[in-house]
Protein backbone atom coordinates (compact mmCIF):
# COMPACT_ATOMS: atom_id res chain seq x y z
CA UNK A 1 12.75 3.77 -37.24
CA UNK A 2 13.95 2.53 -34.16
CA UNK A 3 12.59 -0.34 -32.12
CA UNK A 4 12.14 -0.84 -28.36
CA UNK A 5 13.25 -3.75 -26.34
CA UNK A 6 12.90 -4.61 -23.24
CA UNK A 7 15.45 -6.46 -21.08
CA UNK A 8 15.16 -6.82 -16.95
CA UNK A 9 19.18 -6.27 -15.89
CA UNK A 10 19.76 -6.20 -12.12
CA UNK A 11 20.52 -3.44 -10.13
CA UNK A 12 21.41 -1.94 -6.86
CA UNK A 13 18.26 -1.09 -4.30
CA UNK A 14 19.23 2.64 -4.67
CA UNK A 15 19.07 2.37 -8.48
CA UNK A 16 15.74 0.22 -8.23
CA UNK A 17 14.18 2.71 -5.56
CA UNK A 18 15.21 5.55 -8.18
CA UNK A 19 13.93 4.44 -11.61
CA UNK A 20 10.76 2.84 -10.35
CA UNK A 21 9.93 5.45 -7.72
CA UNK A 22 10.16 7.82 -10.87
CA UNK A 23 7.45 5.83 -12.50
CA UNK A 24 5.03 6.15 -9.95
CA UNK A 25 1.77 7.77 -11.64
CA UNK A 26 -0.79 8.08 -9.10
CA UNK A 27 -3.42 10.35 -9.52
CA UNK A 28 -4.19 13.49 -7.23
CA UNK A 29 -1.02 12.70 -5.33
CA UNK A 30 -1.39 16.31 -3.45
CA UNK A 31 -4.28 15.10 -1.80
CA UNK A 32 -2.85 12.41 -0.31
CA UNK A 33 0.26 14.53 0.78
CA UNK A 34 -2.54 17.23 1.96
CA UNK A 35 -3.84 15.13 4.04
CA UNK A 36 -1.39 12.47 5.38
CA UNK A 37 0.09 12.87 8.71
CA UNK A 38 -2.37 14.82 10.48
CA UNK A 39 -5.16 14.40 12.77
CA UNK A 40 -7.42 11.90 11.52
CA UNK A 41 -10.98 13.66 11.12
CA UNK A 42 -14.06 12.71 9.06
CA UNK A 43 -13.02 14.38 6.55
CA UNK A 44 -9.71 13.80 6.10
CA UNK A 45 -10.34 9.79 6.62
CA UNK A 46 -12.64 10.02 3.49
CA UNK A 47 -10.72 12.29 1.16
CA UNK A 48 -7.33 9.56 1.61
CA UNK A 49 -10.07 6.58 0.94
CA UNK A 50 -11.38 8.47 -1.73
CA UNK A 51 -7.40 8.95 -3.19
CA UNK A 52 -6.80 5.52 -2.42
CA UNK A 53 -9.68 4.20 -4.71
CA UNK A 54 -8.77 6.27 -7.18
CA UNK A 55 -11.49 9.24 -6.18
CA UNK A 56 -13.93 7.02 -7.62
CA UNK A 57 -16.14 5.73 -4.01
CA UNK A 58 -19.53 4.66 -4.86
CA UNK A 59 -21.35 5.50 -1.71
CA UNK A 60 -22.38 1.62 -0.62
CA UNK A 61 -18.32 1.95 -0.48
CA UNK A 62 -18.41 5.30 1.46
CA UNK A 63 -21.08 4.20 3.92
CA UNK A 64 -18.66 0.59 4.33
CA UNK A 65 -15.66 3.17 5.20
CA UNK A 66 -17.80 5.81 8.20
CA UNK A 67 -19.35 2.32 9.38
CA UNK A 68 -16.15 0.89 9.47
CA UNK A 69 -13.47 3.30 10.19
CA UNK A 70 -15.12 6.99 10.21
CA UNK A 71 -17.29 5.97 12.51
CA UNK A 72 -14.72 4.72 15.13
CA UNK A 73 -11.91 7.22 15.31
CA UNK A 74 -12.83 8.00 18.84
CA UNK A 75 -11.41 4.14 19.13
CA UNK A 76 -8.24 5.43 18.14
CA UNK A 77 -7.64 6.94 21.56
CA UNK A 78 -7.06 3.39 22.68
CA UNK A 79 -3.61 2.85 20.40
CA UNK A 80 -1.84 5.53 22.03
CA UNK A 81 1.94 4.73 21.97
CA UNK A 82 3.14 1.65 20.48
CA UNK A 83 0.67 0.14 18.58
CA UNK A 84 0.63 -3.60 17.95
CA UNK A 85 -0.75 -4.20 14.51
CA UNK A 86 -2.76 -7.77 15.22
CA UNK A 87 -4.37 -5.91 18.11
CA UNK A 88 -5.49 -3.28 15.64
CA UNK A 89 -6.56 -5.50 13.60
CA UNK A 90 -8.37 -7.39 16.02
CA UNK A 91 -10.24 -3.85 16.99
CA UNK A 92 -11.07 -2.96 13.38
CA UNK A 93 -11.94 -6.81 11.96
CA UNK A 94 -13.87 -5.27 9.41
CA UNK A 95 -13.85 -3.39 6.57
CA UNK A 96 -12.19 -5.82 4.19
CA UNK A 97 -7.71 -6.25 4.51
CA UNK A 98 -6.93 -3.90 2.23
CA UNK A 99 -8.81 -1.12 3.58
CA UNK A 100 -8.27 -2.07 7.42
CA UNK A 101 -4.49 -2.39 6.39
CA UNK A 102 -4.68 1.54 4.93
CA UNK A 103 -6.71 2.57 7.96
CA UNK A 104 -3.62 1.50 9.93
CA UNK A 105 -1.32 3.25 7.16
CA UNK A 106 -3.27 6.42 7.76
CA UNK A 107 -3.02 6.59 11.19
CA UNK A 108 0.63 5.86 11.02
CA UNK A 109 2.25 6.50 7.99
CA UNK A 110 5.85 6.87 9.37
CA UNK A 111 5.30 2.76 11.08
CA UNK A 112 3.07 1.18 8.75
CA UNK A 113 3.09 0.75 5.31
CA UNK A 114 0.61 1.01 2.63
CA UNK A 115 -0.13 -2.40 0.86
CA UNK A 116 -1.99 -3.77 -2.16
CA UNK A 117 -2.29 -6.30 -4.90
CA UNK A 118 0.39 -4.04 -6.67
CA UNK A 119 3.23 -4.13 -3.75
CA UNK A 120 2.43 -7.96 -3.10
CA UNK A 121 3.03 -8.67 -6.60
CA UNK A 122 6.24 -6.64 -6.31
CA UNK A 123 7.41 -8.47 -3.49
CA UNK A 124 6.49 -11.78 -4.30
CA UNK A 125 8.12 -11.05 -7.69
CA UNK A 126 11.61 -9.59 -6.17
CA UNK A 127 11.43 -12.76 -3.64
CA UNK A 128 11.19 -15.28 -6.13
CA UNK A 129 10.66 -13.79 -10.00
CA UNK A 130 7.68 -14.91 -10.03
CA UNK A 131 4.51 -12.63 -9.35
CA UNK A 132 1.46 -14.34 -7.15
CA UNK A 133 -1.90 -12.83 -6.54
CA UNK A 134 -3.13 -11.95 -3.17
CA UNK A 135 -5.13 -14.54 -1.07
CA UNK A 136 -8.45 -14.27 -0.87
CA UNK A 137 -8.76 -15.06 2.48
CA UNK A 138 -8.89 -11.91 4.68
CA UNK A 139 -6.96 -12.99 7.61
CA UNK A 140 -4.41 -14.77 5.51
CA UNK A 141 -3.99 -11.16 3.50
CA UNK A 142 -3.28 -9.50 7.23
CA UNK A 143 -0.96 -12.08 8.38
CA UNK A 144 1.22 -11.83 5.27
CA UNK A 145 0.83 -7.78 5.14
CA UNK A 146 2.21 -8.49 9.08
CA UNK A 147 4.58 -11.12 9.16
CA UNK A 148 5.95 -10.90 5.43
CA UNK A 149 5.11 -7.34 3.58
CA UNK A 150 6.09 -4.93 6.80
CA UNK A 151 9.60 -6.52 7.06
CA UNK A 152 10.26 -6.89 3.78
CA UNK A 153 9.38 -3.35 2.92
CA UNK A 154 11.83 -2.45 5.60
CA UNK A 155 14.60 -3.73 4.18
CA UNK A 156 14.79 -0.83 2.00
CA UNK A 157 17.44 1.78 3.51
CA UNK A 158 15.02 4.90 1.68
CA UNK A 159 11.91 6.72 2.84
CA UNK A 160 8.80 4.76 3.10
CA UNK A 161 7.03 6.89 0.92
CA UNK A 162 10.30 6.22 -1.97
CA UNK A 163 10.15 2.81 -1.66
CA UNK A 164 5.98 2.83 -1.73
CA UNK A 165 6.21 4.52 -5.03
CA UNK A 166 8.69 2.63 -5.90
CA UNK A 167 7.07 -1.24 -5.03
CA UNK A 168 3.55 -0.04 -6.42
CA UNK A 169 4.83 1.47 -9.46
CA UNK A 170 6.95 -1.73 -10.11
CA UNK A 171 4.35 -4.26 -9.22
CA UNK A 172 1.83 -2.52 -11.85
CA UNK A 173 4.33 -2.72 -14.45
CA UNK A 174 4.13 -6.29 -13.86
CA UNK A 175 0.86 -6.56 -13.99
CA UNK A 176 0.97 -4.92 -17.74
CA UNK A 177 1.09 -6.58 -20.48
CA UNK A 178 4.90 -5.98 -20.40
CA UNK A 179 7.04 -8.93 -19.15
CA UNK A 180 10.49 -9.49 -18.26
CA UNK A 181 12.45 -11.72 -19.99
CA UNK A 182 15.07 -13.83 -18.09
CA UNK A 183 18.46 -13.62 -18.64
């Protein structure tokens, strides 16, 4: 029998973007590349929130998402050209960070990326070894997705969507009951 150990030995970006990207398990991953990218309707809105949580979207959730976003994409006519995030933000205050932060993804995937409590920890972990939590504080979560996350994630030389897979996939892993052990 042969026994598995698990040892954290650094790597170049390429080879981090490669292995981790591969371990990306995300499920109904052709919806979101169905749907990504187009024109934002009703229905497309709610099928990538619907991905995003997993397809599971009680409908107090639902209702929170056409009040909040559905509801407004006539607004969107107003973020023509660049569009500055805190001004966004600003527009669409609520919602809850995560969700107003993947509105923003959604309606530019190619500028903005997507962020959660997986790519923070994946960040925060790279930054400094050792994996935080996300604020609670909403505007605190926006700020850091704006001032910290977007460059950070930039720094990657792949596609946004690689290094997306690659950060989430990565900062679930260290979520797991799997650690790494310092050398």
């Amino acid at each position: 029998m042969k026994y598995p150990i698990l040892r954290s030995h650094k790597v170049s970006q390429a080879e981090f973007l490669r292995f981790w990207s591969r371990e990306y398990d995300f499920a109904d991953e052709e919806v979101y590349d169905a749907y990504i990218g187009k024109r934002l309707t009703e229905q497309r809105v709610l099928e990538l929130f619907r991905w995003k949580h997993g397809r599971k979207l009680p409908q107090e959730q639902q209702a929170s998402i056409r009040r909040h976003f559905i509801n407004r994409l006539k607004d969107l006519r107003q973020f023509s050209g660049h569009l500055e995030p805190t001004t966004f933000f600003h527009h669409f205050s609520r919602g809850g960070p995560i969700r107003r932060i993947f509105f923003l993804h959604i309606c530019r995937p190619n500028e903005f990326p997507m962020f959660d409590q997986h790519v923070f920890r994946a960040m925060r972990s790279l930054q400094s070894r050792a994996p935080t939590k996300l604020p609670r504080n909403e505007e605190r979560v926006i700020q850091m997705y704006n001032q910290d996350y977007r460059r950070f994630h930039g720094s990657f030389s792949s596609t946004p969507r690689t290094v997306d897979k690659a950060l989430w996939a990565f900062g679930r892993f260290l979520k797991s009951d799997y650690k790494f052990m310092k050398e």
